[in-house]
Protein backbone atom coordinates (compact mmCIF):
# COMPACT_ATOMS: atom_id res chain seq x y z
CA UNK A 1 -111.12 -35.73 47.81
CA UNK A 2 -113.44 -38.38 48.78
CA UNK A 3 -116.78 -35.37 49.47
CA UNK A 4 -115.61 -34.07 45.79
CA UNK A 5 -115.82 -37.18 44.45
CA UNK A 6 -119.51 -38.27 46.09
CA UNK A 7 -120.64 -34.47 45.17
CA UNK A 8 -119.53 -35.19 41.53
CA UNK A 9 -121.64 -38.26 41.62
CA UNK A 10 -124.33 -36.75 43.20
CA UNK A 11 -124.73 -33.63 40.53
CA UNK A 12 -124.18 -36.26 37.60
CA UNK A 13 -127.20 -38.71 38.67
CA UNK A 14 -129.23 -35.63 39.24
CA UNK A 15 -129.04 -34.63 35.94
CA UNK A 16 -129.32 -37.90 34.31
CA UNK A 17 -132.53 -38.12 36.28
CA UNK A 18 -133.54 -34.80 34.72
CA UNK A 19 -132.40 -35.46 31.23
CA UNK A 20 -134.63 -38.75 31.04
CA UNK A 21 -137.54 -37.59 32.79
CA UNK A 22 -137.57 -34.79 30.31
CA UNK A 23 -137.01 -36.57 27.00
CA UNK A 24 -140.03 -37.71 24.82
CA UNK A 25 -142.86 -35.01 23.95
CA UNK A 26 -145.73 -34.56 26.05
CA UNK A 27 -147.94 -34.98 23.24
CA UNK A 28 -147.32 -38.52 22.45
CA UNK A 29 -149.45 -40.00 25.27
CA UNK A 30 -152.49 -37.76 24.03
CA UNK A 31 -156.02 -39.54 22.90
CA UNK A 32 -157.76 -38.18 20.50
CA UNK A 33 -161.84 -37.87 21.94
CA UNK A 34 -163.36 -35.83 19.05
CA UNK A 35 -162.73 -33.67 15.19
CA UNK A 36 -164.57 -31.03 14.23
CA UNK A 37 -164.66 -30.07 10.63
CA UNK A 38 -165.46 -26.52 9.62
CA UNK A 39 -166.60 -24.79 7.79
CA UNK A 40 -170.31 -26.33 8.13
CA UNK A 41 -170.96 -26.18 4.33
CA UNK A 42 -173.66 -27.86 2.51
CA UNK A 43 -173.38 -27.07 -0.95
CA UNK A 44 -170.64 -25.58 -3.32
CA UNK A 45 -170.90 -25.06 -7.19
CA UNK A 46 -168.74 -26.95 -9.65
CA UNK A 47 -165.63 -25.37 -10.23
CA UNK A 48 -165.17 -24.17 -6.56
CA UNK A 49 -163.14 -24.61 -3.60
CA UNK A 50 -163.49 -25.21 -0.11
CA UNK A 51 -161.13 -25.39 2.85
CA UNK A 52 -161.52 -27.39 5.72
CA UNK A 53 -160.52 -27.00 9.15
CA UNK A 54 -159.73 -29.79 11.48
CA UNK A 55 -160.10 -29.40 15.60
CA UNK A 56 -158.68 -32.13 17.03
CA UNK A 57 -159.86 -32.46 20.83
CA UNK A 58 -158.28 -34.87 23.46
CA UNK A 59 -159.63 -36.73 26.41
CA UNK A 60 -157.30 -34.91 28.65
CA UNK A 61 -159.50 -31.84 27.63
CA UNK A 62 -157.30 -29.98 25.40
CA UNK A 63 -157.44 -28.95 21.76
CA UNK A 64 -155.22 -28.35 18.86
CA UNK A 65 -156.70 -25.61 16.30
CA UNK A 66 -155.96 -26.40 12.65
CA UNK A 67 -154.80 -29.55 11.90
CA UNK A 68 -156.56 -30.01 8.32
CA UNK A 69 -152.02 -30.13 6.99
CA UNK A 70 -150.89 -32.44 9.59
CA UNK A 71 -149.08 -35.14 7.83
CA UNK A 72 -151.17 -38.22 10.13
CA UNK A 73 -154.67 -36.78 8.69
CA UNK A 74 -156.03 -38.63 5.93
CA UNK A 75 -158.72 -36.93 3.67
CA UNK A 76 -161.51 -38.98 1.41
CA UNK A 77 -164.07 -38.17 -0.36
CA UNK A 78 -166.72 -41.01 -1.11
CA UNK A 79 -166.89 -39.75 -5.05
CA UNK A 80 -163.98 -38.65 -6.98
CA UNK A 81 -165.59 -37.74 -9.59
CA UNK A 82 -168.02 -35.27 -7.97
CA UNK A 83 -165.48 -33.50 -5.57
CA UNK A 84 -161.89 -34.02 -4.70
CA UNK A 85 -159.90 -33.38 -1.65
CA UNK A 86 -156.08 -33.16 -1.22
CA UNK A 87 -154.23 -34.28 1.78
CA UNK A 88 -154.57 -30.69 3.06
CA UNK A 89 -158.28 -30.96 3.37
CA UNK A 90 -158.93 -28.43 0.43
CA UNK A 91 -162.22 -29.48 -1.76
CA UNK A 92 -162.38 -28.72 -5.55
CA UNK A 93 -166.33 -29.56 -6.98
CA UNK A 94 -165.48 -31.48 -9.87
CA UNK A 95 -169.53 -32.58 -11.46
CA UNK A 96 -173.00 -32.23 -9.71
CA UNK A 97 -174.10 -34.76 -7.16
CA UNK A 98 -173.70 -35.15 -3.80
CA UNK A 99 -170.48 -36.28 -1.80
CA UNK A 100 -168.94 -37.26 1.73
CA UNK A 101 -165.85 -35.72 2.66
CA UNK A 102 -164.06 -37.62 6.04
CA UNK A 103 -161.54 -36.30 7.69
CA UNK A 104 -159.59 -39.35 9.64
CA UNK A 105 -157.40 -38.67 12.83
CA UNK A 106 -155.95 -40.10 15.83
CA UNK A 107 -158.77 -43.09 15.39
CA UNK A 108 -161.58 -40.95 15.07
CA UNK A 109 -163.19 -39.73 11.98
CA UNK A 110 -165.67 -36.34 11.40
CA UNK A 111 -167.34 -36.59 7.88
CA UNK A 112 -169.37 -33.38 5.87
CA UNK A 113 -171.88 -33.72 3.23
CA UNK A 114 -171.75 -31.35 0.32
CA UNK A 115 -174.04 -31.14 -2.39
CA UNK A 116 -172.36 -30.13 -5.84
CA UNK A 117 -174.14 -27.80 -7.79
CA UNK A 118 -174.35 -26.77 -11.42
């Protein structure tokens, strides 16, 4: 009775070992090194839209593809009233003029000029 007992013990630490050494998500500990914003568009004419793409890439060398609709992305533009962009990254030219749209992730930021035409 005594083995079955030690055995029992033995099998339940082993998997509480295994249960916390797998809990979290591997992503978590992951710094973000660079963003690349595509497409690599310099001008758009009023009434349009554009979609970005955001590649976020990590120091550990790996890379997640689109993340423009991640909820911890904020989009700005630097001019309202010449182009918008929503929290998904999509652009609408709103008047002519020029405009910076930054894409801000993970402490890094990627910004695009576009020029708004007529």
């Amino acid at each position: 009775m005594k083995l079955y007992r030690m055995l029992f013990a033995m099998a339940f630490s082993a998997m509480s070992m295994v249960a916390a050494v797998g809990c979290g998500d591997e992503g978590d500990n992951k710094t973000v090194s660079d963003l690349d914003l595509t497409p690599d568009t310099s001008s758009m004419k009023k009434g349009e839209t554009l979609q970005y793409t955001l590649k976020v890439m990590y120091s550990d060398g790996t890379s997640d593809g689109d993340m423009s609709r991640h909820a911890d992305v904020e989009w700005i533009s630097s001019d309202a009233a010449t182009a918008t962009v929503s929290a998904e990254g999509l652009v609408t030219a709103i008047d002519e003029g020029t405009v910076t749209i930054t894409a801000r992730f993970g402490g890094q930021e990627e910004s695009e000029s576009l020029v708004v035409l007529p």
